[in-house]
Protein backbone atom coordinates (compact mmCIF):
# COMPACT_ATOMS: atom_id res chain seq x y z
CA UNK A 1 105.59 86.38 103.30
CA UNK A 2 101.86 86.46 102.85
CA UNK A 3 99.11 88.76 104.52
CA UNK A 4 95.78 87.42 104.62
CA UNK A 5 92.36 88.43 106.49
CA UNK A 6 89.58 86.94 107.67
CA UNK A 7 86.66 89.24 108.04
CA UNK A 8 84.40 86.43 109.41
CA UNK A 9 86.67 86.27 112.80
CA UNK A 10 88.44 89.41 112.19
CA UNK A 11 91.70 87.43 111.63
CA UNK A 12 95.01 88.82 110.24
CA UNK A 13 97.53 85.75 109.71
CA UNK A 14 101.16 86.16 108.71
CA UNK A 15 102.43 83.51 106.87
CA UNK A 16 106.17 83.84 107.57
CA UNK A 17 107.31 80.33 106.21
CA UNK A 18 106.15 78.13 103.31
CA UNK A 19 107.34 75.36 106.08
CA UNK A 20 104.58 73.54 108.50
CA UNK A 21 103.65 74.17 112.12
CA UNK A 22 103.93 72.04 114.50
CA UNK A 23 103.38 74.19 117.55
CA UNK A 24 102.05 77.64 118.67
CA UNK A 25 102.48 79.62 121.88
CA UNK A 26 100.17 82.49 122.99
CA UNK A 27 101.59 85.10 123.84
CA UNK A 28 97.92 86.97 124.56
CA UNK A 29 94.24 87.19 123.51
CA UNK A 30 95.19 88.65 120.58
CA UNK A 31 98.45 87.21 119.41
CA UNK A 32 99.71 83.63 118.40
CA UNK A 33 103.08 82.77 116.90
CA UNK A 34 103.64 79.19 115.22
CA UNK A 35 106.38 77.64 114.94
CA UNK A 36 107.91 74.52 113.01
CA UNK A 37 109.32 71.47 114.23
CA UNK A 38 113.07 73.21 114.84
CA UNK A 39 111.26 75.84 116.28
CA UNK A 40 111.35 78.66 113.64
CA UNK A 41 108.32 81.31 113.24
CA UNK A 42 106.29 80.15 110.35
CA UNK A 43 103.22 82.43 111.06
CA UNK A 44 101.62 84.96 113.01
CA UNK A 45 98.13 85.00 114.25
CA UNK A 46 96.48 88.34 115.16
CA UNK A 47 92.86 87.97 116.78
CA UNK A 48 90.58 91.21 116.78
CA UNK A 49 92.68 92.68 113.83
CA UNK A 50 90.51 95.65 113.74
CA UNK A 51 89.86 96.56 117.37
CA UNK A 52 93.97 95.99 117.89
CA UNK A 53 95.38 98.16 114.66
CA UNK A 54 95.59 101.61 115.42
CA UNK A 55 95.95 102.44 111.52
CA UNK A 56 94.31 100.42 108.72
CA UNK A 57 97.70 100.56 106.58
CA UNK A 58 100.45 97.73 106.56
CA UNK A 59 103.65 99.16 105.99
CA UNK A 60 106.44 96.51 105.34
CA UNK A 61 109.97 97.64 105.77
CA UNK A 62 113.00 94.89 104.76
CA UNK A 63 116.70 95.57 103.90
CA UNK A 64 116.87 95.59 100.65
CA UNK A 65 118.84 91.96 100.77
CA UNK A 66 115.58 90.54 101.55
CA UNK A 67 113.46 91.66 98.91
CA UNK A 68 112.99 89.71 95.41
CA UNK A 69 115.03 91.52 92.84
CA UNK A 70 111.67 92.29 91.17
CA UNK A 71 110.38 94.50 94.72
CA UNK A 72 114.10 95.92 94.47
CA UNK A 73 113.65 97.31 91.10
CA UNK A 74 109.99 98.36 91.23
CA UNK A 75 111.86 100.46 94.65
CA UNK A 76 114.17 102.07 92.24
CA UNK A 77 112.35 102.71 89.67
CA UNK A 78 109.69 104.76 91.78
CA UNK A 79 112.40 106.46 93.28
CA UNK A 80 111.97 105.06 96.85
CA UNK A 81 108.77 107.03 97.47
C-alpha cells in the first residue's frame, strides 16, 4: 500500500493494488474508489484531503499477518509502542 499527496489539488490517493484500474465509482465529492477489471479495490481517491481530515496523522492498523516480516520485527523490537 502506498500513501501519496498532492498539494496542488489537495489530493490523498491510496494505492491499494500494484494491479490496473479499469473503473471507479463515486461514492461523493470527496471520495473515489477504483477498481480493476474483476472488480477489486486498487485505489482510493480522497478530494479536499485537508478540509475532510479531522487530524493530520495517518495511523495504519493491520493484523500482524499482513505486514512484511520486516514491519513485524521493527513492531517487536520497539515494543509495540
Amino acid at each position: 500500500m502506498k500513501l501519496t499527496y498532492f498539494p496542488d489539488t489537495d489530493t490523498l490517493y491510496i494505492d491499494l493494488a500494484d494491479r490496473p484500474s479499469t473503473e471507479s465509482e463515486v461514492l461523493n465529492e470527496n471520495l473515489i474508489i477504483d477498481f480493476d477489471d474483476e472488480g477489486r479495490p486498487v485505489g482510493i481517491t480522497v478530494e479536499h484531503y485537508s478540509q475532510t481530515v479531522t487530524t493530520p496523522a495517518i495511523e495504519v492498523s493491520l493484523p500482524g499477518e499482513l505486514l512484511p516480516t520486516s514491519a513485524v520485527n521493527q513492531t517487536v523490537a520497539r515494543g509495540n509502542d
